[in-house]
PDB file of N, CA and C in Angstrom:
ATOM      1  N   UNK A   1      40.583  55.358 224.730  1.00  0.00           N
ATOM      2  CA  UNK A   1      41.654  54.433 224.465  1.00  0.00           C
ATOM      3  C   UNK A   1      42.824  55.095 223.735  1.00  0.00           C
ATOM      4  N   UNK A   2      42.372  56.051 223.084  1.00  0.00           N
ATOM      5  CA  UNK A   2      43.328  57.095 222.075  1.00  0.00           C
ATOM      6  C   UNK A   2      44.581  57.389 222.705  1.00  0.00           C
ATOM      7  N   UNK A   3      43.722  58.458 224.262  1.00  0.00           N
ATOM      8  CA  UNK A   3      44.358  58.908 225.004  1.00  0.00           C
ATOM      9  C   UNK A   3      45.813  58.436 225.486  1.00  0.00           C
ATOM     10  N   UNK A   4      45.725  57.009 225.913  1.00  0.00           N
ATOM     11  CA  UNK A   4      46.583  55.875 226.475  1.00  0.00           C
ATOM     12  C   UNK A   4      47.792  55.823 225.429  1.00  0.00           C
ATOM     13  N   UNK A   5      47.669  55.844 224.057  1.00  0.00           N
ATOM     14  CA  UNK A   5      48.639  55.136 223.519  1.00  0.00           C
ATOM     15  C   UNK A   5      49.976  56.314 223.504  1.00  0.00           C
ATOM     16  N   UNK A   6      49.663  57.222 223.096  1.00  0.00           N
ATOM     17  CA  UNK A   6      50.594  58.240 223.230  1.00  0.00           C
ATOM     18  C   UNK A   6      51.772  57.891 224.740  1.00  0.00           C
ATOM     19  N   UNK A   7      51.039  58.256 225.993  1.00  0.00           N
ATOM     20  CA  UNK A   7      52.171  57.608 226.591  1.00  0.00           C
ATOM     21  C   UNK A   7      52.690  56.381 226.595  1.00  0.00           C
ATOM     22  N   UNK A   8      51.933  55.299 226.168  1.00  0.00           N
ATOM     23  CA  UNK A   8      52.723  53.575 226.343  1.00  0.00           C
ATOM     24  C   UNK A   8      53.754  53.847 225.283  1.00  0.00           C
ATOM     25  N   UNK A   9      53.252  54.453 223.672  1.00  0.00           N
ATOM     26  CA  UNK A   9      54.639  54.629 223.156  1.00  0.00           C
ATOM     27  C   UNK A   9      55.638  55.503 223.544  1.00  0.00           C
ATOM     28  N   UNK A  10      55.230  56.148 224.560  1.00  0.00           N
ATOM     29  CA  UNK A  10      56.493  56.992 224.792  1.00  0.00           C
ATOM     30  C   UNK A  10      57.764  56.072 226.116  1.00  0.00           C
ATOM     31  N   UNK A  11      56.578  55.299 227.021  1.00  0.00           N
ATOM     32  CA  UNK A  11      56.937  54.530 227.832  1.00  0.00           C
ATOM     33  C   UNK A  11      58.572  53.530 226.867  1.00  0.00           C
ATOM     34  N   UNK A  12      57.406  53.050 225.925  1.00  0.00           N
ATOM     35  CA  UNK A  12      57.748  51.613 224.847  1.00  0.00           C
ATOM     36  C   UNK A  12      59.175  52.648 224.669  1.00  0.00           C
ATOM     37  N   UNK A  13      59.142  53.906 224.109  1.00  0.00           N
ATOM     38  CA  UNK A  13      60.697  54.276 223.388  1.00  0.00           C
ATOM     39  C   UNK A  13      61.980  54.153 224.690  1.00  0.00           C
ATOM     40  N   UNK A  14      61.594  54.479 225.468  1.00  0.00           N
ATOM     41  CA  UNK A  14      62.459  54.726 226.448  1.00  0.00           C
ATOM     42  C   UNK A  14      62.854  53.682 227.013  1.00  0.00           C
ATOM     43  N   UNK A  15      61.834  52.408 227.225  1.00  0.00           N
ATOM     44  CA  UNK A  15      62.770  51.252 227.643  1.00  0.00           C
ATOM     45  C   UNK A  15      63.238  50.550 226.554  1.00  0.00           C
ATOM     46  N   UNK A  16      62.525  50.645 225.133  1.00  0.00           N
ATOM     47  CA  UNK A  16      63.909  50.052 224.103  1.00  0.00           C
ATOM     48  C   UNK A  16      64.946  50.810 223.705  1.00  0.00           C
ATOM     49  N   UNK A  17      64.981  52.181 224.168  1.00  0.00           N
ATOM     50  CA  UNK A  17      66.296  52.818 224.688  1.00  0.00           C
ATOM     51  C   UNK A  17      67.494  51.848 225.114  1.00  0.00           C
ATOM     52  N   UNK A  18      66.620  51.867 226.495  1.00  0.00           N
ATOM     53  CA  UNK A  18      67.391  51.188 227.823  1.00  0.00           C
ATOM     54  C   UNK A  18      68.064  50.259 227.250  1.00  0.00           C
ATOM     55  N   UNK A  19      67.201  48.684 226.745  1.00  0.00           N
ATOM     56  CA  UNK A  19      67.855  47.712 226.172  1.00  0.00           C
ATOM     57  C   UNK A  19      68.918  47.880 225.105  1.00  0.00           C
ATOM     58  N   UNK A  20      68.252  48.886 223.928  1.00  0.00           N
ATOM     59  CA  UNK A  20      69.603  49.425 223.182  1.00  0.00           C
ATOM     60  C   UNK A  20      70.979  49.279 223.791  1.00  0.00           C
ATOM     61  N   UNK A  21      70.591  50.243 224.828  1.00  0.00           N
ATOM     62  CA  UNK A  21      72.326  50.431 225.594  1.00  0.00           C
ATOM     63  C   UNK A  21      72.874  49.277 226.124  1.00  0.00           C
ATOM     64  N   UNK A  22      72.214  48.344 226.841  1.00  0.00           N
ATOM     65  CA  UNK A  22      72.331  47.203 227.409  1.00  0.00           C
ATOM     66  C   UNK A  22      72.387  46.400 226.231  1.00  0.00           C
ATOM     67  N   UNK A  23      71.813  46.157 225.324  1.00  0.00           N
ATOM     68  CA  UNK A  23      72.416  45.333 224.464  1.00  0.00           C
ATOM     69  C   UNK A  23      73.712  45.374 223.562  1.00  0.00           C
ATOM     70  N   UNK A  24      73.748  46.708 223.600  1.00  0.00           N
ATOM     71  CA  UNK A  24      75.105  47.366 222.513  1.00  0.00           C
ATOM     72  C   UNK A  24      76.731  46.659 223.374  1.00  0.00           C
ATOM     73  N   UNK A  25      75.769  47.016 225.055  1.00  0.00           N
ATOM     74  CA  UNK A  25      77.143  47.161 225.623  1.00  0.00           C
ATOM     75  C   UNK A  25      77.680  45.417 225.907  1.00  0.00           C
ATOM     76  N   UNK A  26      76.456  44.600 225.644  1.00  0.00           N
ATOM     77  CA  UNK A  26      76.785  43.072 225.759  1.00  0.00           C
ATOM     78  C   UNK A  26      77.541  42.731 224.192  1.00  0.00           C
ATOM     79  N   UNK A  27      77.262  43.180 223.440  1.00  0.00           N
ATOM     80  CA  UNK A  27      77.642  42.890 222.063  1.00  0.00           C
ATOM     81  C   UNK A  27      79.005  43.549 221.388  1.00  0.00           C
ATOM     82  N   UNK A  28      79.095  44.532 221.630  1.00  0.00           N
ATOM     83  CA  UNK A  28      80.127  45.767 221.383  1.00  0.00           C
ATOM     84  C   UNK A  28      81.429  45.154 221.728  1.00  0.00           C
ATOM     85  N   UNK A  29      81.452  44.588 222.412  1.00  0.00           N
ATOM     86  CA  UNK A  29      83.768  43.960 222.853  1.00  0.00           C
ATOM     87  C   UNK A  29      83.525  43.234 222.269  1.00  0.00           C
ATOM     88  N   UNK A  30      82.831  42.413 221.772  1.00  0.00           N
ATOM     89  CA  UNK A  30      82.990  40.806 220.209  1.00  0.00           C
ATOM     90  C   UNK A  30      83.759  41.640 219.747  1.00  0.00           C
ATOM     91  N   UNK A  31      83.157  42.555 219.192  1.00  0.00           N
ATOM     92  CA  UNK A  31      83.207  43.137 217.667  1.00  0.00           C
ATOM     93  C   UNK A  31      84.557  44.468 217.820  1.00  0.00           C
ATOM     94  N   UNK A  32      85.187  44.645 218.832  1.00  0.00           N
ATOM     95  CA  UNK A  32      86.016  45.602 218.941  1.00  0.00           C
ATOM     96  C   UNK A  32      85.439  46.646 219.404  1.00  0.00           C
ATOM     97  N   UNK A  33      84.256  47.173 219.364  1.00  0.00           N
ATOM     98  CA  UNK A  33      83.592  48.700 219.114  1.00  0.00           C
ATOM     99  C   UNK A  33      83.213  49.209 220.528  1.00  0.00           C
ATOM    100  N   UNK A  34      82.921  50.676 220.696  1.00  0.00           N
ATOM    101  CA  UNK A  34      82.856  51.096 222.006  1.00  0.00           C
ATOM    102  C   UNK A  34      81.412  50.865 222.683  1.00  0.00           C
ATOM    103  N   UNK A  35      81.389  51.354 223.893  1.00  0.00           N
ATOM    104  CA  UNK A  35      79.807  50.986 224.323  1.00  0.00           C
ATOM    105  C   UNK A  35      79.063  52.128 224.218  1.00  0.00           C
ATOM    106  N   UNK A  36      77.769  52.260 224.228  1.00  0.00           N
ATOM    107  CA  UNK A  36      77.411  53.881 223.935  1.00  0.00           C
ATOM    108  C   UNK A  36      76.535  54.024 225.092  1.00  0.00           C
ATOM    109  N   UNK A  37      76.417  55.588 225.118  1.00  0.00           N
ATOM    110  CA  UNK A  37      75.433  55.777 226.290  1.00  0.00           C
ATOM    111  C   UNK A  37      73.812  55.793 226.064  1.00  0.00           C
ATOM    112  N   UNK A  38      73.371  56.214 226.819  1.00  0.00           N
ATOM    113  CA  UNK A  38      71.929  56.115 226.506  1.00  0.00           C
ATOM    114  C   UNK A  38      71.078  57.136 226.068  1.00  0.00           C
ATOM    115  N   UNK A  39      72.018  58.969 226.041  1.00  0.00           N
ATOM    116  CA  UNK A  39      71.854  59.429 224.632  1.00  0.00           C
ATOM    117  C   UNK A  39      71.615  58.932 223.316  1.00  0.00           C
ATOM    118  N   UNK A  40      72.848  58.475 223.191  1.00  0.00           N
ATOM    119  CA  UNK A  40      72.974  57.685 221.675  1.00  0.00           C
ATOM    120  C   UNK A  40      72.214  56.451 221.310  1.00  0.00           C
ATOM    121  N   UNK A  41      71.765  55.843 222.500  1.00  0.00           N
ATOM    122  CA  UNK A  41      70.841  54.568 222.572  1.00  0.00           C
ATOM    123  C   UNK A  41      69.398  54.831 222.019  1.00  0.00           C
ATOM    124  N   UNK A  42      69.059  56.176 222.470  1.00  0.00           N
ATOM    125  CA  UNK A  42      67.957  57.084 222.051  1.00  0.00           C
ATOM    126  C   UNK A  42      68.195  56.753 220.788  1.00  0.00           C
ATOM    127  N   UNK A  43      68.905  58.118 219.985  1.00  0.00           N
ATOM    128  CA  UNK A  43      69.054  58.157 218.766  1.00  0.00           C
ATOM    129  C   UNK A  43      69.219  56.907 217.489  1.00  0.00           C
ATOM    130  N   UNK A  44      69.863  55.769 218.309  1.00  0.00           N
ATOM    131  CA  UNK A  44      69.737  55.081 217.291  1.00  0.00           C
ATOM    132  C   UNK A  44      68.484  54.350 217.528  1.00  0.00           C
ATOM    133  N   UNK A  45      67.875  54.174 218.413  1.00  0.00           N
ATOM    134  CA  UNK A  45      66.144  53.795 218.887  1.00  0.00           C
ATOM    135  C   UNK A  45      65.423  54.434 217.610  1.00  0.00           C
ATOM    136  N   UNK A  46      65.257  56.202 218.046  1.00  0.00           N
ATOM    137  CA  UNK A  46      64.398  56.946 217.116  1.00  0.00           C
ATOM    138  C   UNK A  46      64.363  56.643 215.559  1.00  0.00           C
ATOM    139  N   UNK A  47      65.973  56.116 215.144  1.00  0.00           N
ATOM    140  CA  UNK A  47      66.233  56.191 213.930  1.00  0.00           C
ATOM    141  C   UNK A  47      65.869  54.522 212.956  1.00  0.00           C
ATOM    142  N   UNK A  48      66.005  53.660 214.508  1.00  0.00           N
ATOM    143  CA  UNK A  48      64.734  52.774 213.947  1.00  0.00           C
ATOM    144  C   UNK A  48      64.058  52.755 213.715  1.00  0.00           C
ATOM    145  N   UNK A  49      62.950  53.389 214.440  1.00  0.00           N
ATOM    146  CA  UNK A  49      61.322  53.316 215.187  1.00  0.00           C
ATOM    147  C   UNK A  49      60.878  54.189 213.663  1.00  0.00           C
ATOM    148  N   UNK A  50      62.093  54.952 213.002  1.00  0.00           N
ATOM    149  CA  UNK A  50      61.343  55.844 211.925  1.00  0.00           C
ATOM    150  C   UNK A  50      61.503  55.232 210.617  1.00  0.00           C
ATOM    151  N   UNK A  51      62.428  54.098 210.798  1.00  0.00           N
ATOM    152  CA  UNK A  51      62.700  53.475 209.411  1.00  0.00           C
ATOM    153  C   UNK A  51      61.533  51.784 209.500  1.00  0.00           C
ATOM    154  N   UNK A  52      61.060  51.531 210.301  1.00  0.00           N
ATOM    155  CA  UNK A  52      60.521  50.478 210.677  1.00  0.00           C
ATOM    156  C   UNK A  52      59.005  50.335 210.589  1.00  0.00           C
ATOM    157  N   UNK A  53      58.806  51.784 211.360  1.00  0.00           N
ATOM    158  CA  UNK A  53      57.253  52.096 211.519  1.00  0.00           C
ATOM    159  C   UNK A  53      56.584  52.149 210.370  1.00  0.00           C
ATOM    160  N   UNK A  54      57.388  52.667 209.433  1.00  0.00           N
ATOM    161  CA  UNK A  54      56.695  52.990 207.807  1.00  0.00           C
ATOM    162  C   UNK A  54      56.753  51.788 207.315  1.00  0.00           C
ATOM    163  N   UNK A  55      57.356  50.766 207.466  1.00  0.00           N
ATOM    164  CA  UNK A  55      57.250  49.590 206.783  1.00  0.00           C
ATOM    165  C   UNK A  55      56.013  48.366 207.517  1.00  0.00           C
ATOM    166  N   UNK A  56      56.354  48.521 208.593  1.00  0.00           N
ATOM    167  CA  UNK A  56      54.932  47.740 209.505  1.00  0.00           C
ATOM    168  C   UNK A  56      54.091  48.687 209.118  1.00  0.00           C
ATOM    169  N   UNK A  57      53.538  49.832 208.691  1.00  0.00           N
ATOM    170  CA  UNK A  57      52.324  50.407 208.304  1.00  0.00           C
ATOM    171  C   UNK A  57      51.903  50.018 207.239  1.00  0.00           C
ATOM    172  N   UNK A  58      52.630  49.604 206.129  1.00  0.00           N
ATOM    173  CA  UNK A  58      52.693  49.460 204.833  1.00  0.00           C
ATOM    174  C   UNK A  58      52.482  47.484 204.685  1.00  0.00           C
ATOM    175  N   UNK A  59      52.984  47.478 204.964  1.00  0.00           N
ATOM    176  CA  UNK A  59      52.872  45.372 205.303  1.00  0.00           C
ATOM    177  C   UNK A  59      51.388  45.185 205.689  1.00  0.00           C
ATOM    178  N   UNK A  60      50.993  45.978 207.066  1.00  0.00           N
ATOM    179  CA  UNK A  60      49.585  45.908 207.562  1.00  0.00           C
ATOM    180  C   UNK A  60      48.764  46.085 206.657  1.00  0.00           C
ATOM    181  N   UNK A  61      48.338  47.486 206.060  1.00  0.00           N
ATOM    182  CA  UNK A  61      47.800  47.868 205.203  1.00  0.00           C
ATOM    183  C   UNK A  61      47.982  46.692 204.019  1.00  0.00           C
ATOM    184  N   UNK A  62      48.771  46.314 203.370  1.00  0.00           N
ATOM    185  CA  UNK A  62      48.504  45.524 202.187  1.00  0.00           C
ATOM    186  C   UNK A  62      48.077  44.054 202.651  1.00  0.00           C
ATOM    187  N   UNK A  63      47.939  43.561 203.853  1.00  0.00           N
ATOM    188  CA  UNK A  63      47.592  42.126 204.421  1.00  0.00           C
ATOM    189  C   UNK A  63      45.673  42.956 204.183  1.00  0.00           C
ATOM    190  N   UNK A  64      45.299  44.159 204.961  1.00  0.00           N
ATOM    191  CA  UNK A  64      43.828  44.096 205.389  1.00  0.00           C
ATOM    192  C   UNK A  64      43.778  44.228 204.006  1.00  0.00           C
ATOM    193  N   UNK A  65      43.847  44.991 202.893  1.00  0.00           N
ATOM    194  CA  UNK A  65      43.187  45.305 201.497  1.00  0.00           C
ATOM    195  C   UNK A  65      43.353  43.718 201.158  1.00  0.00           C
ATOM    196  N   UNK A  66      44.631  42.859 201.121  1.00  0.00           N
ATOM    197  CA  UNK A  66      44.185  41.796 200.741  1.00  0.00           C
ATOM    198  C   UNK A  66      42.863  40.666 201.464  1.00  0.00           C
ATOM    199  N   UNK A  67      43.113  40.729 202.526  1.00  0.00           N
ATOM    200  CA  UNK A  67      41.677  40.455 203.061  1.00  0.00           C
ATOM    201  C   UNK A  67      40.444  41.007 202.808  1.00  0.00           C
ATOM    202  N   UNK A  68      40.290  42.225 202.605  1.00  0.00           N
ATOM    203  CA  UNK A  68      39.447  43.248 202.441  1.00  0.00           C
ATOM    204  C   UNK A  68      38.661  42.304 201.085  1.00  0.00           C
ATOM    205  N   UNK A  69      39.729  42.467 200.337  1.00  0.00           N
ATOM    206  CA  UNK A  69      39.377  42.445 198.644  1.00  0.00           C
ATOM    207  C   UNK A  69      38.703  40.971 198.683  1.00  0.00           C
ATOM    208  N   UNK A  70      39.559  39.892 198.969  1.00  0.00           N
ATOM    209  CA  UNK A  70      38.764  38.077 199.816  1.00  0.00           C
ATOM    210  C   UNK A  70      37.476  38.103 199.930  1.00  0.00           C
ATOM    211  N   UNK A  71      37.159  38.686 200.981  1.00  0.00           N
ATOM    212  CA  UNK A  71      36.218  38.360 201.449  1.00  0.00           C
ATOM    213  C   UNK A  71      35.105  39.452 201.119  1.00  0.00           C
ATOM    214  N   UNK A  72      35.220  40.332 200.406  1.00  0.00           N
ATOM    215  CA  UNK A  72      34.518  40.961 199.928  1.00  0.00           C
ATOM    216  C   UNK A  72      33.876  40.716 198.612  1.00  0.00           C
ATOM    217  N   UNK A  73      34.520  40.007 198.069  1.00  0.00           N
ATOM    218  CA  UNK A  73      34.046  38.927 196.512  1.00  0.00           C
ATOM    219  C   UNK A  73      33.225  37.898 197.501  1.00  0.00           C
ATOM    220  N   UNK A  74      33.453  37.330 198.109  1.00  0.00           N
ATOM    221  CA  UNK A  74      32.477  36.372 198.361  1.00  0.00           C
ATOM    222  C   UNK A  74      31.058  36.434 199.137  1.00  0.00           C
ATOM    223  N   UNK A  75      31.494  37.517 199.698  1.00  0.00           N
ATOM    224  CA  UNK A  75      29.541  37.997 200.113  1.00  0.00           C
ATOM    225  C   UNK A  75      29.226  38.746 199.113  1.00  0.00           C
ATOM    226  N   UNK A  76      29.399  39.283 197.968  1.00  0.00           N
ATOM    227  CA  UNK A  76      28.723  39.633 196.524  1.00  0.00           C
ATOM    228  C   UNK A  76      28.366  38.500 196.110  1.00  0.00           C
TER     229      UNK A  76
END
């Protein structure tokens, strides 16, 4: 199952790439600003995925220890 995830996230980066660009470029004339390509759609992807990931790791982790800790008092 290990095996698998490596490519789905690689799959997963590349089409929220895609949408990046597609969304920038639906949103971008409101606001004055240019449309970007899908280089840059990358980059600002990656620069999520690295500010985000550490925080969904960290949220997770403190939900199971709080469960952990629950239900572990009560079967003692």
């Amino acid at each position: 199952m290990v095996y698998f995830s490596i490519p789905a996230a690689t799959g997963g980066f590349f089409f929220s790439s895609f949408l990046t660009m597609i969304f920038w470029g639906i949103i971008a004339p409101h606001f004055g600003l240019e449309t970007i390509g899908y280089t840059m759609a990358m980059l600002i992807t990656i620069a999520i995925w690295l500010v985000v990931a550490p925080l969904v790791a960290a949220i997770a982790r403190r939900r199971f220890w709080k469960w952990h800790a629950r239900h572990w008092t009560s079967q003692c």
